[in-house]
C-alpha atoms as a PDB file:
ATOM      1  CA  UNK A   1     136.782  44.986  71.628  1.00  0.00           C
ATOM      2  CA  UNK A   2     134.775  42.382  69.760  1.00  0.00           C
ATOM      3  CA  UNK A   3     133.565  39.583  71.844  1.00  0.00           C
ATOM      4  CA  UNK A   4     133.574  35.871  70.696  1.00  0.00           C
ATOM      5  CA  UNK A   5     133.137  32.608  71.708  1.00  0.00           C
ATOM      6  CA  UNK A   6     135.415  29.278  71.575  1.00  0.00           C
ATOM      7  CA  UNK A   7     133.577  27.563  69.167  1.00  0.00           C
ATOM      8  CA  UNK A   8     133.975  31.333  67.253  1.00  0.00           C
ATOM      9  CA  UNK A   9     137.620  30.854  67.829  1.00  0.00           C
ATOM     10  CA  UNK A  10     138.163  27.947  66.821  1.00  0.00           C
ATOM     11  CA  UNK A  11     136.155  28.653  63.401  1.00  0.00           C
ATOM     12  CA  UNK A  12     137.459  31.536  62.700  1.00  0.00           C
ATOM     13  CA  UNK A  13     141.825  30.134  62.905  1.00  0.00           C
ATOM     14  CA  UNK A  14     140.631  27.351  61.300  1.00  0.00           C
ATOM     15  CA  UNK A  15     139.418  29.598  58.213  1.00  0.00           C
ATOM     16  CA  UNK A  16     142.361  32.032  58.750  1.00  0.00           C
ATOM     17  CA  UNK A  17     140.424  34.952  60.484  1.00  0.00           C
ATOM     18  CA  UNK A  18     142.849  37.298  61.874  1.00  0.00           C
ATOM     19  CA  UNK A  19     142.033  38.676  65.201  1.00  0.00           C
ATOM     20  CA  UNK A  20     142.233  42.037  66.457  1.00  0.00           C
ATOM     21  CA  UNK A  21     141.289  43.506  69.395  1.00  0.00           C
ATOM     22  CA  UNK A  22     139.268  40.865  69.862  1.00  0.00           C
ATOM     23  CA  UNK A  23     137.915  40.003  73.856  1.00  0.00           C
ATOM     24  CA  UNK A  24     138.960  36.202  74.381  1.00  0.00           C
ATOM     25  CA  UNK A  25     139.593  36.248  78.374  1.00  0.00           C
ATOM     26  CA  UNK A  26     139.562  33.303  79.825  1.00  0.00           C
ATOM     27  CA  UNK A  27     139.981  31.406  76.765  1.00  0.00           C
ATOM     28  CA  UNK A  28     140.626  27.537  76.628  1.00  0.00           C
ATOM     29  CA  UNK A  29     142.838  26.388  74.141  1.00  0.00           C
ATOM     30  CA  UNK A  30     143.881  22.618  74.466  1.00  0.00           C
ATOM     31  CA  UNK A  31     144.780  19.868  72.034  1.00  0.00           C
ATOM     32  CA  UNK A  32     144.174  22.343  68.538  1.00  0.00           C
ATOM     33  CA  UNK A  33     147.090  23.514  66.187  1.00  0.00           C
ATOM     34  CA  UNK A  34     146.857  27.202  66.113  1.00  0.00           C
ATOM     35  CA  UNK A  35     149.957  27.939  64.045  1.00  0.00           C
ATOM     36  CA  UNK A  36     150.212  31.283  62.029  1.00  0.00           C
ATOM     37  CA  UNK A  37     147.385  32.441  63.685  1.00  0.00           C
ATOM     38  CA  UNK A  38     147.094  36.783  64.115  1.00  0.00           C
ATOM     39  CA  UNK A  39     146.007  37.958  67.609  1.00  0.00           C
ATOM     40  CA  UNK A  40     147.069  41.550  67.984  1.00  0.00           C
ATOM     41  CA  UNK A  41     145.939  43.974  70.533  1.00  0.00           C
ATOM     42  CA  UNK A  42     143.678  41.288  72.245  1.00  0.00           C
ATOM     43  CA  UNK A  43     142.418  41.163  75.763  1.00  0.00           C
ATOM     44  CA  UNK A  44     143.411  37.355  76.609  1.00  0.00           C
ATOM     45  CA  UNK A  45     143.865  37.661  80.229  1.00  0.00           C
ATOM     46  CA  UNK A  46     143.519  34.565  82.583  1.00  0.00           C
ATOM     47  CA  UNK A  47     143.480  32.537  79.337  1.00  0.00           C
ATOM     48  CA  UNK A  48     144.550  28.447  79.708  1.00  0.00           C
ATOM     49  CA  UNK A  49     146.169  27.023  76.717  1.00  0.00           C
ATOM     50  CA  UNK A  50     147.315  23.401  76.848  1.00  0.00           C
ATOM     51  CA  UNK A  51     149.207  20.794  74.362  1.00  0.00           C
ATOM     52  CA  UNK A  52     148.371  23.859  72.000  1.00  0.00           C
ATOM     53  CA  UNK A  53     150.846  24.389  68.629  1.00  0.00           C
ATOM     54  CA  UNK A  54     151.415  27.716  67.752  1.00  0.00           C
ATOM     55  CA  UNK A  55     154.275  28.234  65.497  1.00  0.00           C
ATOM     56  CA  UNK A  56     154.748  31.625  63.860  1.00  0.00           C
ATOM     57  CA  UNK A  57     151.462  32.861  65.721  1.00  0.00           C
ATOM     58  CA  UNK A  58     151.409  36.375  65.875  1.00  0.00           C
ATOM     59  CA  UNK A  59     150.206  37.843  69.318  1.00  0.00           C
ATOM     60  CA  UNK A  60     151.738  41.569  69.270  1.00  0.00           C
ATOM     61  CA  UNK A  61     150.822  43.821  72.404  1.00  0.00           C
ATOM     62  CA  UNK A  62     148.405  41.210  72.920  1.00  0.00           C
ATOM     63  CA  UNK A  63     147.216  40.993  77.123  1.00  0.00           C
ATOM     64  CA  UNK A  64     147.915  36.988  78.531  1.00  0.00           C
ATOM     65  CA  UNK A  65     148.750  38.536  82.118  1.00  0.00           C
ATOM     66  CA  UNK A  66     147.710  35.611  84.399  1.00  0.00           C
ATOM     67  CA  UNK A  67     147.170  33.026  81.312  1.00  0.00           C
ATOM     68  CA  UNK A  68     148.392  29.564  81.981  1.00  0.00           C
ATOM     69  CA  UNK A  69     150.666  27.904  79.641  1.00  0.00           C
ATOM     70  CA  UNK A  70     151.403  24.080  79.344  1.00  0.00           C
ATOM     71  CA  UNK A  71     153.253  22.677  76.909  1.00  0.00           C
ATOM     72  CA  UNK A  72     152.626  24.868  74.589  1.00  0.00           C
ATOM     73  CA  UNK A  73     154.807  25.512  71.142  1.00  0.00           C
ATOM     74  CA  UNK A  74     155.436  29.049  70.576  1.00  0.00           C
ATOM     75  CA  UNK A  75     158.350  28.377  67.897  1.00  0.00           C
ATOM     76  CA  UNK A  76     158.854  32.012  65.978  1.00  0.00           C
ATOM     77  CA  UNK A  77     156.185  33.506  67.593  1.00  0.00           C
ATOM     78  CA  UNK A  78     155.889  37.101  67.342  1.00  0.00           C
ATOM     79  CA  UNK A  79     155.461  37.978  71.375  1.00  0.00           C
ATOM     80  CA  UNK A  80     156.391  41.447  70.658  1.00  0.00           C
ATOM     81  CA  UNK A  81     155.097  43.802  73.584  1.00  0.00           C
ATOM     82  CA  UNK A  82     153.269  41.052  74.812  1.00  0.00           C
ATOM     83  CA  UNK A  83     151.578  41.120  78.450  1.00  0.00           C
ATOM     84  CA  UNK A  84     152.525  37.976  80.256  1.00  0.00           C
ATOM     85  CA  UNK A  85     152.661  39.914  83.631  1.00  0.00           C
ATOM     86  CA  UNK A  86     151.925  37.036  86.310  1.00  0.00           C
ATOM     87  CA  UNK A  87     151.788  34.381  83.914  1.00  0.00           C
ATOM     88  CA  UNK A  88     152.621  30.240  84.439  1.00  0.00           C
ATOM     89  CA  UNK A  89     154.374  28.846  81.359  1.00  0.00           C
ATOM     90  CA  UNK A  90     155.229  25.052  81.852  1.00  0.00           C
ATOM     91  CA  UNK A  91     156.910  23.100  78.935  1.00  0.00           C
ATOM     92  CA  UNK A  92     156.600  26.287  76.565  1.00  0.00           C
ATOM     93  CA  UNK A  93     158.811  26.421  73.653  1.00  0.00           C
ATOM     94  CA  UNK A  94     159.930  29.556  72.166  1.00  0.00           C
ATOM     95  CA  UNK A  95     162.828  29.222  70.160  1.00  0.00           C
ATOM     96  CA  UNK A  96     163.657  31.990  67.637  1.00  0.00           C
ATOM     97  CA  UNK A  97     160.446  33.559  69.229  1.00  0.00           C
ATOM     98  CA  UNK A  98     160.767  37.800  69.225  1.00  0.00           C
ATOM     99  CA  UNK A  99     160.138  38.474  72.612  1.00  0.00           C
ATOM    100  CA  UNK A 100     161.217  42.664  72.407  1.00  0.00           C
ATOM    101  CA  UNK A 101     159.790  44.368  75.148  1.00  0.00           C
ATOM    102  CA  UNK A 102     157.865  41.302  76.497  1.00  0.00           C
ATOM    103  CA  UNK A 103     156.414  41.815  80.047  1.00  0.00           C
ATOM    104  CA  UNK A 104     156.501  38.874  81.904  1.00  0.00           C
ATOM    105  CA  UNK A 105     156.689  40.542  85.490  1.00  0.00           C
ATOM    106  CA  UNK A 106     156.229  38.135  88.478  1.00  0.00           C
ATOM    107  CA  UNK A 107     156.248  35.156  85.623  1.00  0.00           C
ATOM    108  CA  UNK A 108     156.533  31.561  86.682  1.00  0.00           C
ATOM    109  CA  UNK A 109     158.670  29.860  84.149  1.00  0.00           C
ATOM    110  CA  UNK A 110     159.770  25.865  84.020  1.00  0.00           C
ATOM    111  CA  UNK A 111     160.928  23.861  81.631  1.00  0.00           C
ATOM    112  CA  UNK A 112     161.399  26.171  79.094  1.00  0.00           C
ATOM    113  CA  UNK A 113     163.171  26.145  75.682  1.00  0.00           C
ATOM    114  CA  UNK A 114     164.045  29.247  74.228  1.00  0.00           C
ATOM    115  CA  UNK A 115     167.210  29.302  72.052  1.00  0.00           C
ATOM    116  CA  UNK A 116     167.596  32.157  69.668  1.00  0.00           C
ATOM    117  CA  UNK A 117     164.991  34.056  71.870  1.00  0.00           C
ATOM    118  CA  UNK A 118     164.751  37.536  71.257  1.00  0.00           C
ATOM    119  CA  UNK A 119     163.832  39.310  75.089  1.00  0.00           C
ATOM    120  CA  UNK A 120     165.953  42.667  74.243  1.00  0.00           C
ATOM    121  CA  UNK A 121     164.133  45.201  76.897  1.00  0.00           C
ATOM    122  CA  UNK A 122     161.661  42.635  77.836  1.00  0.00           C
ATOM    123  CA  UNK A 123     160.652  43.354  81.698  1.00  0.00           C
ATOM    124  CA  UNK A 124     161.302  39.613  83.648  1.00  0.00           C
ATOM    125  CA  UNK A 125     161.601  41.656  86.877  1.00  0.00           C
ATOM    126  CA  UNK A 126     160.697  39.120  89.980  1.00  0.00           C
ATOM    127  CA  UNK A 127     160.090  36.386  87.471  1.00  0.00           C
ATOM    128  CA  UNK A 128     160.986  33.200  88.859  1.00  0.00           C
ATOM    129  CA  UNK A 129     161.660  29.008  87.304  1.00  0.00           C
ATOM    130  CA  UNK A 130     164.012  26.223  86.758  1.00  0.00           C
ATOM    131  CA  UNK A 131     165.300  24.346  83.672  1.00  0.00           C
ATOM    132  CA  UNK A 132     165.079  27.142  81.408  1.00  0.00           C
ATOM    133  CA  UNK A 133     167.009  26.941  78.060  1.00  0.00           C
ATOM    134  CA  UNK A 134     168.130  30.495  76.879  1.00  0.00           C
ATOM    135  CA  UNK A 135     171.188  29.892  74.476  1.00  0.00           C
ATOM    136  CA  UNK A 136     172.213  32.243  72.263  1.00  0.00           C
ATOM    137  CA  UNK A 137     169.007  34.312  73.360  1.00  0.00           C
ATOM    138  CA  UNK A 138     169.082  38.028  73.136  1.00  0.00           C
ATOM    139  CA  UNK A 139     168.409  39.627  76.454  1.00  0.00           C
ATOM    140  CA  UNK A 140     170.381  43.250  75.163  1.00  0.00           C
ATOM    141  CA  UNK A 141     168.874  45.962  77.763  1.00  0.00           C
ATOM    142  CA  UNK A 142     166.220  43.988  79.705  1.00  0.00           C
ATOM    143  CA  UNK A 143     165.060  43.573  83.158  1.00  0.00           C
ATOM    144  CA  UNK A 144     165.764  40.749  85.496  1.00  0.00           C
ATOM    145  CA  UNK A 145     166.029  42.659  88.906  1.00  0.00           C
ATOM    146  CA  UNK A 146     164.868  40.241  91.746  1.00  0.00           C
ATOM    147  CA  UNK A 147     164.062  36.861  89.386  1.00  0.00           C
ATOM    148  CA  UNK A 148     164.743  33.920  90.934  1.00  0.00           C
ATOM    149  CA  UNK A 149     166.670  31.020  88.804  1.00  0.00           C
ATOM    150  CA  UNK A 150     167.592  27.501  89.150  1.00  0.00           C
ATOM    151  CA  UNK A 151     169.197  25.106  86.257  1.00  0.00           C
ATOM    152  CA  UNK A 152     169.210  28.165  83.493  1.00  0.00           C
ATOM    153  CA  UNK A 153     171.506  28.243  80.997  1.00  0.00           C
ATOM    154  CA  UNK A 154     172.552  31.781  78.648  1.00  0.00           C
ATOM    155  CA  UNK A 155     175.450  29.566  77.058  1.00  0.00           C
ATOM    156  CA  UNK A 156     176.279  32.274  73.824  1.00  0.00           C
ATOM    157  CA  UNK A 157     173.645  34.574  74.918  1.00  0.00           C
ATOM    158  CA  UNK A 158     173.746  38.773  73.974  1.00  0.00           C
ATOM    159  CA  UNK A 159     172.862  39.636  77.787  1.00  0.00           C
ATOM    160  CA  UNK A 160     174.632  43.185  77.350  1.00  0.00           C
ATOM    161  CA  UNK A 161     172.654  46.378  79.544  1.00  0.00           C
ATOM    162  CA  UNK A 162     170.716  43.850  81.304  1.00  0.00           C
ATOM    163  CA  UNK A 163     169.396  44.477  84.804  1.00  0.00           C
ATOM    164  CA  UNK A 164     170.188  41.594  87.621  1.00  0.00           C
ATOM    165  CA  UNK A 165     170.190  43.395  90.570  1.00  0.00           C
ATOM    166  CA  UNK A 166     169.021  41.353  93.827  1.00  0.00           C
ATOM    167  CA  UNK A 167     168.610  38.838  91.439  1.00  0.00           C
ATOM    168  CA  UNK A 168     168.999  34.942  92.976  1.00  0.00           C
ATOM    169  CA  UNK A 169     170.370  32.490  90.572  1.00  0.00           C
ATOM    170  CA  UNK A 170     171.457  28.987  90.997  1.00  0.00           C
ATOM    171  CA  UNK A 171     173.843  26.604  88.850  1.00  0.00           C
ATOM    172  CA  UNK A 172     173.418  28.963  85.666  1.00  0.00           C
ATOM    173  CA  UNK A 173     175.584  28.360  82.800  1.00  0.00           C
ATOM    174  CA  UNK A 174     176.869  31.505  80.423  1.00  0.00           C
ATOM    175  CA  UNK A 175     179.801  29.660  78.231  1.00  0.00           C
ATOM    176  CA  UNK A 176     180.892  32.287  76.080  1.00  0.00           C
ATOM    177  CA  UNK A 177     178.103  34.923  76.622  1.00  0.00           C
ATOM    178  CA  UNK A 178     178.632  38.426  76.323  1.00  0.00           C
ATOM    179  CA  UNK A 179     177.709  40.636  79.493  1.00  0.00           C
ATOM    180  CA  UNK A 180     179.222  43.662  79.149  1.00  0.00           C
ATOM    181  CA  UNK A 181     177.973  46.626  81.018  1.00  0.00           C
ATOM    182  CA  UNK A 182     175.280  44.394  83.024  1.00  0.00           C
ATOM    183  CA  UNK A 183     174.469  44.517  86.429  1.00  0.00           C
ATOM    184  CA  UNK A 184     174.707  42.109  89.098  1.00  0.00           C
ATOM    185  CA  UNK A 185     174.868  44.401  92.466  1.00  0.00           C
ATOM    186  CA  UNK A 186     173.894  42.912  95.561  1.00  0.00           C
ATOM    187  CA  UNK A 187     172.688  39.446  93.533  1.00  0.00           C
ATOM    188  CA  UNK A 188     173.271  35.713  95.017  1.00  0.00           C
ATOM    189  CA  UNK A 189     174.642  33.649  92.375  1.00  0.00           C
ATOM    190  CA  UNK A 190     175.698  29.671  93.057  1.00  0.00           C
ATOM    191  CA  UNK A 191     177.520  26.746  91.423  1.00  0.00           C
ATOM    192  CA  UNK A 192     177.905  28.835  87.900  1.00  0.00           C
ATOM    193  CA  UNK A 193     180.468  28.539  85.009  1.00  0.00           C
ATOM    194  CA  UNK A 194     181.418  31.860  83.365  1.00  0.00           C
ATOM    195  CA  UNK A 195     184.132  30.300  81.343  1.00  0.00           C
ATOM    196  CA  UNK A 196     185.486  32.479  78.474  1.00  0.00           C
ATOM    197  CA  UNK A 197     182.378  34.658  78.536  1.00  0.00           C
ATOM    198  CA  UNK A 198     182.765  38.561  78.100  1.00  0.00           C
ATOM    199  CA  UNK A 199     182.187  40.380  81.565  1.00  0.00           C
ATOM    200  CA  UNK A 200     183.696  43.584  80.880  1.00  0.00           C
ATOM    201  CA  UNK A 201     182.154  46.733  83.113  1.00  0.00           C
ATOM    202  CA  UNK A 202     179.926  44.084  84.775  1.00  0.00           C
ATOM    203  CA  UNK A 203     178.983  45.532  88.053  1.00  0.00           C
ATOM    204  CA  UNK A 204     178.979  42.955  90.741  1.00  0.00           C
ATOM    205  CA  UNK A 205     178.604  45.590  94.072  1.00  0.00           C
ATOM    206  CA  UNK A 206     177.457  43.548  97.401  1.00  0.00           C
ATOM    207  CA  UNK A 207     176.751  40.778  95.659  1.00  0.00           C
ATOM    208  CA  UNK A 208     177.580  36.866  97.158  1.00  0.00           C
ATOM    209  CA  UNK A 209     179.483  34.482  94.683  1.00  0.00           C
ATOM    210  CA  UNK A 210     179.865  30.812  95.592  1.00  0.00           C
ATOM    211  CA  UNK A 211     181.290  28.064  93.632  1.00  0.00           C
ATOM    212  CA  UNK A 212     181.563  30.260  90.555  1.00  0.00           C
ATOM    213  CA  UNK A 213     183.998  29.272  87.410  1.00  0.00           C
ATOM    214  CA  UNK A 214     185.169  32.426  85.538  1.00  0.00           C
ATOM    215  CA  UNK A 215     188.401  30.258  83.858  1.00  0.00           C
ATOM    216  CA  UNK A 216     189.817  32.371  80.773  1.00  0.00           C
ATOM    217  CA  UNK A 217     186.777  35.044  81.246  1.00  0.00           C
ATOM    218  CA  UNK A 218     187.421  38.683  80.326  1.00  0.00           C
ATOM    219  CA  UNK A 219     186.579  41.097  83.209  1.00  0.00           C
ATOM    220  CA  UNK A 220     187.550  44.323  82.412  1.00  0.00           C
ATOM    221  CA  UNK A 221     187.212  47.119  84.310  1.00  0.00           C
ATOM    222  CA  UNK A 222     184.298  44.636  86.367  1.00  0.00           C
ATOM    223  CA  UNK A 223     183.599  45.962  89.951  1.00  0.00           C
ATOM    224  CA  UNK A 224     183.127  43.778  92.398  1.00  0.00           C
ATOM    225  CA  UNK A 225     183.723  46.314  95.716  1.00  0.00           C
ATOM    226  CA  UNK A 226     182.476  44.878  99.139  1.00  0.00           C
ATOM    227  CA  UNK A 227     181.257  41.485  97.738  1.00  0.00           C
ATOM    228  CA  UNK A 228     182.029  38.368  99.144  1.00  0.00           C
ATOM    229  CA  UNK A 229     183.381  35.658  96.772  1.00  0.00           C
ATOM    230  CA  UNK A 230     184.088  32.042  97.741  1.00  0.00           C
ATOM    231  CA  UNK A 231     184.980  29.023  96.060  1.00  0.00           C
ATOM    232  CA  UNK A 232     185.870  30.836  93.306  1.00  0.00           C
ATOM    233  CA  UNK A 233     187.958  29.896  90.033  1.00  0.00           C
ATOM    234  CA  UNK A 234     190.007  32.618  88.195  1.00  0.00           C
ATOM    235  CA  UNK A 235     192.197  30.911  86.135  1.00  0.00           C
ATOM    236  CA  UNK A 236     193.659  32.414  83.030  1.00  0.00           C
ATOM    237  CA  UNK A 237     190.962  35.320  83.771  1.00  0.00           C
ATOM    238  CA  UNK A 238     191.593  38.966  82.613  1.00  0.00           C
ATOM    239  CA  UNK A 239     191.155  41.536  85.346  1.00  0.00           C
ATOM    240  CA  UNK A 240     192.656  44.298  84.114  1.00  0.00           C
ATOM    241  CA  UNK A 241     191.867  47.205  85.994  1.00  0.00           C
ATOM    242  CA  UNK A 242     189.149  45.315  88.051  1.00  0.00           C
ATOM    243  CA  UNK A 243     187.342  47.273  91.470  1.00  0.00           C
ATOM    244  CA  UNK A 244     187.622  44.609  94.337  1.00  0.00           C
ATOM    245  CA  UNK A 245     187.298  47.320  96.771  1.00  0.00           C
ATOM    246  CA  UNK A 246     185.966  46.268 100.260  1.00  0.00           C
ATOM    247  CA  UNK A 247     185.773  42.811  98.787  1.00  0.00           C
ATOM    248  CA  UNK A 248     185.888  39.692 100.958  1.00  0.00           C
ATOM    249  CA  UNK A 249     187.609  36.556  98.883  1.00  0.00           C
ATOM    250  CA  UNK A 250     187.800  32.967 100.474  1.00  0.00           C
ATOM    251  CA  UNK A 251     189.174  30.037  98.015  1.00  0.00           C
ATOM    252  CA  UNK A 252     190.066  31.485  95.387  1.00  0.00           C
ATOM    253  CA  UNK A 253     192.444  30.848  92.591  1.00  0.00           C
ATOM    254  CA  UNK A 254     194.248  33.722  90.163  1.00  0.00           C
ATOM    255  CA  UNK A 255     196.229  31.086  88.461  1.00  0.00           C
ATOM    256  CA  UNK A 256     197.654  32.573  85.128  1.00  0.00           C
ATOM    257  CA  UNK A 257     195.067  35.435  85.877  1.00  0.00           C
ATOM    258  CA  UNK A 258     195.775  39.049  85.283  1.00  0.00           C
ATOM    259  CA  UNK A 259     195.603  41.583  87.896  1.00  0.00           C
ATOM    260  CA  UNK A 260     197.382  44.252  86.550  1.00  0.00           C
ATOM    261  CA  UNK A 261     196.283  47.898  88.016  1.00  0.00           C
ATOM    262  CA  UNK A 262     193.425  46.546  89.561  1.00  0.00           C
ATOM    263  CA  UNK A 263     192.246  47.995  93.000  1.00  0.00           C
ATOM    264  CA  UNK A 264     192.356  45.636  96.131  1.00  0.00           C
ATOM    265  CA  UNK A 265     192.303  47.718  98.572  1.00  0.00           C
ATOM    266  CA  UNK A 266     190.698  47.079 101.891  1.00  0.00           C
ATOM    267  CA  UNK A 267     190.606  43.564 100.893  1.00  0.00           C
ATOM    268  CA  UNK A 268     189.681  40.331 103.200  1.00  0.00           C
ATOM    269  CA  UNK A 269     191.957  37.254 102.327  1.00  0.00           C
ATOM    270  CA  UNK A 270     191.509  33.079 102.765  1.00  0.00           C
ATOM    271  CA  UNK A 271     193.480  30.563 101.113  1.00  0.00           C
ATOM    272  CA  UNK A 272     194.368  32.517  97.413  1.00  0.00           C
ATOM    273  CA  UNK A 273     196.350  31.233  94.502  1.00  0.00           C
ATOM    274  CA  UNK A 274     198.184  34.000  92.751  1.00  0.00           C
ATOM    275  CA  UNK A 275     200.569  31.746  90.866  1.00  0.00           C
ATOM    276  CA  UNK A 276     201.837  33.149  88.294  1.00  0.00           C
ATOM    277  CA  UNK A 277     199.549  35.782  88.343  1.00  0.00           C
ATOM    278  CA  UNK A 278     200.343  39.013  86.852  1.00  0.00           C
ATOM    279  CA  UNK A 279     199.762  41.481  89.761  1.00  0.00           C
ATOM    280  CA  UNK A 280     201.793  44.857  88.449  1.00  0.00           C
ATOM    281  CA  UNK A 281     200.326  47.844  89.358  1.00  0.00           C
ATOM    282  CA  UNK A 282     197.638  46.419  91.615  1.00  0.00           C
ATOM    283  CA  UNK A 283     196.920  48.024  94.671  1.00  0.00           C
ATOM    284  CA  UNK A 284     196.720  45.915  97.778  1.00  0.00           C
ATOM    285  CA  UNK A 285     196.556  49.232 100.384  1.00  0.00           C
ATOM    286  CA  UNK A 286     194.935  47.684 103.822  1.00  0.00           C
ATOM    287  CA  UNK A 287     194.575  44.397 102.659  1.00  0.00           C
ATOM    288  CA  UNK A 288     193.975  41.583 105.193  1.00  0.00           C
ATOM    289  CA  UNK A 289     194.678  37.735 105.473  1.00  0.00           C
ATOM    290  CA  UNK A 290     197.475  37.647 103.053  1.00  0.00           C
ATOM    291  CA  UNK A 291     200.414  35.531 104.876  1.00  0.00           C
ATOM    292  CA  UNK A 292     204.245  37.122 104.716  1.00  0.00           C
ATOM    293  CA  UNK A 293     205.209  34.907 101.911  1.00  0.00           C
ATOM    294  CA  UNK A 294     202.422  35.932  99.829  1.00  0.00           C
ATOM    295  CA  UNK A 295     203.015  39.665 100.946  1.00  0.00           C
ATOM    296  CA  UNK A 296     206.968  39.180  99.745  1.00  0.00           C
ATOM    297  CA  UNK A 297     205.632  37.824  96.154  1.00  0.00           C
ATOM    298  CA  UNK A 298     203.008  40.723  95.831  1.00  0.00           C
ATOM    299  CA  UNK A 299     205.757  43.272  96.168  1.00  0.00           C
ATOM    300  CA  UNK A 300     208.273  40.863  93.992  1.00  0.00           C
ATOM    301  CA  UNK A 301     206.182  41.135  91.399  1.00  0.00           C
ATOM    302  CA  UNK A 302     205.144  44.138  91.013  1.00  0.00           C
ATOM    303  CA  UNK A 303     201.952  45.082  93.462  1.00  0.00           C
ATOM    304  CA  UNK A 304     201.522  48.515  95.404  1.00  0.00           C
ATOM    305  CA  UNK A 305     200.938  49.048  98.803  1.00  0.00           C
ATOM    306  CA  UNK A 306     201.389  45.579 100.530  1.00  0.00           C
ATOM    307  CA  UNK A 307     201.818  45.877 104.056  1.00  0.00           C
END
């Protein structure tokens, strides 16, 4: 790797010197405009960039693993196979950035605006912020096991294949996202909306829902065996065919909801709302909680097994 200096740096975008494999560790960026400038394959770990504008800057497989970020523009930046492995970004914006395979393991983000993102198989594992902006992002296939989140939103967001498992997330919004085959097993999620997004085959296992709207959301074939659920909104929901298994549900309401051949068995029941609720061919063997009158309308209607 070719070693230069800041002044060098500096120069060199100013003239429109691309740099490759170039060592810039440790770097100090603050207060320039740096847009549409080429750094691929460069060793810029531990770097500090701040008030830095870097539109359309091109930083492929480049190494920023413990850089520090502040309010920094990254608007279409090409972050492809970037290392941001242990990295702080504060007041970073990367909308329409392409983010594909992106490490960013252990990352601390805030404030972040990323709409349009693409982070399909990027590796957020243990990644933790607040206030992050991710709408419409594309997080198809990537890896979020163990982040911590608070205030994110994935309104519209692709977040198919993903990984969240023993992920904690608090007041997250995914309006109309598109989840399908993602996991959530044994994850903590909190004061969330999940209205009308696409859940289908979304694996919930173990995992603890609180205060969690999934009004008019599809979820298919979405198993959420032996986890507890409270507070929880299911209101003109599709559960067709749905695993609740071992499940434990306090507060909940299936108005308008369909149940049909889903499996409850072994069930734990507090204060449900199954009005009108299509419940035909679901199977409530060894359910508990569920008062007589309940019991009488379960069978009425069309549900196996209710004892």
């Amino acid at each position: 790797m070719t070693l230069f200096s800041l002044e060098e740096v500096i120069q060199k975008i100013k003239s429109g010197t691309q740099f490759r494999e170039a060592e810039l560790s440790r770097l100090k960026l603050e207060s320039v405009n740096i847009d549409q400038a080429v750094f691929i394959n460069c060793y810029m770990r531990g770097a500090i960039v701040i008030d830095t504008s870097s539109k359309e800057t091109n930083f492929k497989n480049t190494n920023l693993s413990f850089a520090k970020l502040t309010n920094v523009e990254w608007d279409h930046a090409n972050l492809e196979r970037t290392h941001l492995n242990s990295a702080t970004l504060e007041g970073v914006s990367l909308n329409d950035a392409n983010g594909y395979k992106a490490k960013l393991y252990g990352a601390k983000l805030s404030n972040i605006k990323a709409v349009h993102v693409n982070f399909s198989f990027a590796d957020l594992r243990q990644a933790s912020g607040k206030n992050i902006d991710l709408n419409s992002a594309n997080l198809n296939k990537a890896f979020l096991s163990q982040t911590k989140f608070d205030e994110i939103n994935f309104e519209r967001a692709t977040v198919t294949n993903a990984g969240f498992q023993a992920a904690i997330i608090n007041d997250s919004r995914w309006h109309k996202a598109n989840l399908q085959n993602t996991n959530f097993n044994k994850s903590q999620i909190s004061n969330s909306g999940f209205n009308d997004a696409s859940l289908v085959n979304v694996k919930f296992m173990a995992a603890e829902l609180n205060n969690i709207e999934f009004m008019a959301a599809e979820l298919l074939e979405t198993n959420f065996a032996k986890a507890k659920l409270t507070n929880i909104n299911f209101t003109d929901s599709t559960l067709l065919s749905a695993n609740l298994e071992g499940a434990y549900l306090s507060n909940i309401d299936f108005t308008n909801a369909n149940l049909q051949d889903s499996n409850l068995e072994n069930t734990t029941w507090h204060n449900v709302n199954f009005a009108n609720c299509n419940v035909n061919g679901a199977v409530f063997s060894d359910a508990k909680g569920l008062s007589d009158e309940q019991k009488q309308w379960l069978k009425k209607n069309g549900a196996l097994n209710v004892r």
